[in-house]
C-alpha atoms as a PDB file:
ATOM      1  CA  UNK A   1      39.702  47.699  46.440  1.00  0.00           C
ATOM      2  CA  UNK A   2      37.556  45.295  48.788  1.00  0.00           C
ATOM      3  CA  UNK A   3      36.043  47.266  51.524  1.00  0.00           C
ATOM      4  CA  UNK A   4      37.226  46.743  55.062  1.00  0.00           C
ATOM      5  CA  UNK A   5      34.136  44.602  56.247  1.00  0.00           C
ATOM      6  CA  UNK A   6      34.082  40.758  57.236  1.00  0.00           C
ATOM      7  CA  UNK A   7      33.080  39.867  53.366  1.00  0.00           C
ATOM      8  CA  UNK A   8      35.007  42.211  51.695  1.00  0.00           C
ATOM      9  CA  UNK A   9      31.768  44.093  50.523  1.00  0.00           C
ATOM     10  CA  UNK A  10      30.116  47.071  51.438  1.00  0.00           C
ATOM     11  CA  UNK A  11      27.590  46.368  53.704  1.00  0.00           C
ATOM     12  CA  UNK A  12      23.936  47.281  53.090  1.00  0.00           C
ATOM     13  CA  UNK A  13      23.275  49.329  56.242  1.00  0.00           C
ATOM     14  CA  UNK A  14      26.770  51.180  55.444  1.00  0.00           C
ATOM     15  CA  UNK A  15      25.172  51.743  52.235  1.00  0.00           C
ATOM     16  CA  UNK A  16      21.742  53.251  54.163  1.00  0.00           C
ATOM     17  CA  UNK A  17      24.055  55.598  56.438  1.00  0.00           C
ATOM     18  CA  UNK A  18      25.640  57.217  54.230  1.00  0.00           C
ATOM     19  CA  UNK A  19      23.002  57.774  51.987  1.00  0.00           C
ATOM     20  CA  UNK A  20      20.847  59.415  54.350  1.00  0.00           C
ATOM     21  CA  UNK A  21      23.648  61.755  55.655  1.00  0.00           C
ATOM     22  CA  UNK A  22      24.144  62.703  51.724  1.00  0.00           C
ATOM     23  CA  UNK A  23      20.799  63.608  51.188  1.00  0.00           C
ATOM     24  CA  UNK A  24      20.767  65.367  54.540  1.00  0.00           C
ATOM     25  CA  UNK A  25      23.608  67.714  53.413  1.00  0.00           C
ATOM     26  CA  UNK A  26      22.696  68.328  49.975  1.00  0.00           C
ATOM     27  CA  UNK A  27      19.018  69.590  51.731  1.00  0.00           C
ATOM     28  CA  UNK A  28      17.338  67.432  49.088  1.00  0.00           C
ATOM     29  CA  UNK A  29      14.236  64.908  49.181  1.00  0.00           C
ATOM     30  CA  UNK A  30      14.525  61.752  50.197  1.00  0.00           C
ATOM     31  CA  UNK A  31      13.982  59.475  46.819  1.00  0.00           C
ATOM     32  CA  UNK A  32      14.437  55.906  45.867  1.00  0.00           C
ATOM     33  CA  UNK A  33      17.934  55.331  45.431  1.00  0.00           C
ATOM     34  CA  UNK A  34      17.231  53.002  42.030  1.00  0.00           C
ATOM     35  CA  UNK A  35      15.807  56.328  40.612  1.00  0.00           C
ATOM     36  CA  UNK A  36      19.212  57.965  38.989  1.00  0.00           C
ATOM     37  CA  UNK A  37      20.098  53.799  37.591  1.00  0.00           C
ATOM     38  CA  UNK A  38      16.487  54.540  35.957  1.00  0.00           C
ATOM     39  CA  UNK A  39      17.285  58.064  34.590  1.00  0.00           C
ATOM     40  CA  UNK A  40      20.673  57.595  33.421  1.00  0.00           C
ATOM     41  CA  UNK A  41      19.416  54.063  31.578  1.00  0.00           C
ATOM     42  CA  UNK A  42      16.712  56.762  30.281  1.00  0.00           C
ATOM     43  CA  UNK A  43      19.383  59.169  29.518  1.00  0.00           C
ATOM     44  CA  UNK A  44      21.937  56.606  27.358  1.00  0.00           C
ATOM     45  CA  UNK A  45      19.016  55.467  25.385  1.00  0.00           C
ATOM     46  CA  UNK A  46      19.311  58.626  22.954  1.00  0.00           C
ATOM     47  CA  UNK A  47      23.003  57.783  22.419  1.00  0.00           C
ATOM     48  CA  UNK A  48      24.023  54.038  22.656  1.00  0.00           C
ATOM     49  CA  UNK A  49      21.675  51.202  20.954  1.00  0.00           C
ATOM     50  CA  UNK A  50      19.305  49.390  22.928  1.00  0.00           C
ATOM     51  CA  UNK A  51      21.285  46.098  22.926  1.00  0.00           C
ATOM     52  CA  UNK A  52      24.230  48.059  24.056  1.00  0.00           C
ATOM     53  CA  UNK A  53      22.384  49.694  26.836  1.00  0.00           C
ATOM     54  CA  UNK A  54      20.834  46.376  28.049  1.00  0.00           C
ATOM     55  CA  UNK A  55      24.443  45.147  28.312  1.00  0.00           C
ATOM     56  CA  UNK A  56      25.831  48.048  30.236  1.00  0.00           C
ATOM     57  CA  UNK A  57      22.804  48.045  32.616  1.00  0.00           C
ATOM     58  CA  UNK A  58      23.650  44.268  33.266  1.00  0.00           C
ATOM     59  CA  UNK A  59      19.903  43.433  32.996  1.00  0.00           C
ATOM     60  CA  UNK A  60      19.564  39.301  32.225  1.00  0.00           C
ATOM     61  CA  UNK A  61      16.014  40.543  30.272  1.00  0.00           C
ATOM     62  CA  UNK A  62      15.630  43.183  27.792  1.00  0.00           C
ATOM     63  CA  UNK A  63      11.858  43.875  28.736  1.00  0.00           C
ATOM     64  CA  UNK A  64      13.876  45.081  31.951  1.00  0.00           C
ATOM     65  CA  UNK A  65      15.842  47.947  30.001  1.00  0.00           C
ATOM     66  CA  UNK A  66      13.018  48.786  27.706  1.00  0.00           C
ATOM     67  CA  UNK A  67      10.885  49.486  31.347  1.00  0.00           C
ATOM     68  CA  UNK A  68      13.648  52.405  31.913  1.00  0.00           C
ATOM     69  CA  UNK A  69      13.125  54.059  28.141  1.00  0.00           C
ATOM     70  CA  UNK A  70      10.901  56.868  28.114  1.00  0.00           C
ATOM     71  CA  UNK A  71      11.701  58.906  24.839  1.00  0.00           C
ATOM     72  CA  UNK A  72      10.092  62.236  25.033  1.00  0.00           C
ATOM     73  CA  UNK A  73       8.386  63.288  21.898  1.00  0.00           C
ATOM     74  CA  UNK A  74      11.207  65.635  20.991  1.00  0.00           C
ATOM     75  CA  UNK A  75      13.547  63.124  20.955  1.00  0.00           C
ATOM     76  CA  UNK A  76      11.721  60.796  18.546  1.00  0.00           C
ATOM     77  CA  UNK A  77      11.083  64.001  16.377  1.00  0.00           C
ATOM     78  CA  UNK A  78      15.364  64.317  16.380  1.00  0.00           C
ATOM     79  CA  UNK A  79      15.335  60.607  15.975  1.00  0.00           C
ATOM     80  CA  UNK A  80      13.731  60.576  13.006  1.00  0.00           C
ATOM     81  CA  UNK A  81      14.991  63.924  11.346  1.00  0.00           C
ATOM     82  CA  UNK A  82      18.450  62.032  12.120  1.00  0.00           C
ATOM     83  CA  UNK A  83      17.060  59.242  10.032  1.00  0.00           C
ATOM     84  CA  UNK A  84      15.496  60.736   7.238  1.00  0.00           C
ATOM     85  CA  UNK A  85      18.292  63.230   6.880  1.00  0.00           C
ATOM     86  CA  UNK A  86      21.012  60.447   6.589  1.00  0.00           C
ATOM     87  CA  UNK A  87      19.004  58.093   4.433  1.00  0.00           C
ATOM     88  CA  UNK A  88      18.219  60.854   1.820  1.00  0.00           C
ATOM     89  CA  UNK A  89      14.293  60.447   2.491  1.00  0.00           C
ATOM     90  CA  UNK A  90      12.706  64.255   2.582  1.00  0.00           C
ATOM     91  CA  UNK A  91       9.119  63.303   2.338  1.00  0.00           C
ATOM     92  CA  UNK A  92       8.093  62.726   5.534  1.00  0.00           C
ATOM     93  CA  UNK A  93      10.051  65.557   7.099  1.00  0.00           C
ATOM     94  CA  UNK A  94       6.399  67.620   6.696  1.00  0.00           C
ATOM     95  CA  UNK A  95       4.953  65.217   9.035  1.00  0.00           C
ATOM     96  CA  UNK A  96       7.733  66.303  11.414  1.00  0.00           C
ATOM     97  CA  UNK A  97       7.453  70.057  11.017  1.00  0.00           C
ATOM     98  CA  UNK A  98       4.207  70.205  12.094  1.00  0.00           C
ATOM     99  CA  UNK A  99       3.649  71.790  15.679  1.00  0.00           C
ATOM    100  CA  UNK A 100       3.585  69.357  18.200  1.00  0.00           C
ATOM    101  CA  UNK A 101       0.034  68.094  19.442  1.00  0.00           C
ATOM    102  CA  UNK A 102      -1.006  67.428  15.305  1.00  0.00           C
ATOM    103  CA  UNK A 103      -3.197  64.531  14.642  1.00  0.00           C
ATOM    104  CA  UNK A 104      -0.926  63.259  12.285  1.00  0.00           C
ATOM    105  CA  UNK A 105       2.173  62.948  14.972  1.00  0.00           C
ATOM    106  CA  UNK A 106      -0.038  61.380  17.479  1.00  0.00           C
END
């Protein structure tokens, strides 16, 4: 439904209002707006492919989706057990069962 401006689009400093009255009554710190788009991009990443992703985030470049992925190492660790464990591979699993911080997952 087009908004009820001269262009039919919300207006920037419509946009700036109401976010500062948001964060001023959820008592939270004022952050970068373009700071959830990064986390949810971040978020996704562990459940929809990275072509996918770049699609949904309407980026024209996919160097500008792969700035937003930041896997932690946990979720390579599940990556990979999700890999192995599907392809019938158990060999490498040791490397993954070592505690974090081991030379050989570094």
């Amino acid at each position: 439904m087009p908004t009820p401006t001269r262009s039919g689009h919300v207006e920037a400093s419509s946009l700036k209002k109401q976010r500062a009255k948001a964060v001023e009554r959820a008592g939270v710190e004022p952050f970068v707006l373009y700071i959830l788009r990064h986390t949810c991009i971040t978020r996704w990443a562990k459940h929809v492919d990275p072509y996918t992703l770049h699609v949904i985030a309407g980026h024209t470049d996919m160097s500008t989706t792969k700035r937003c992925l930041h896997p932690s190492e946990a979720d390579l660790r599940e990556a990979m057990m999700k890999v192995w464990a599907q392809s019938g591979h158990t060999g490498q699993k040791a490397i993954l069962d070592q505690p974090q911080g081991s030379p050989a997952i570094n």
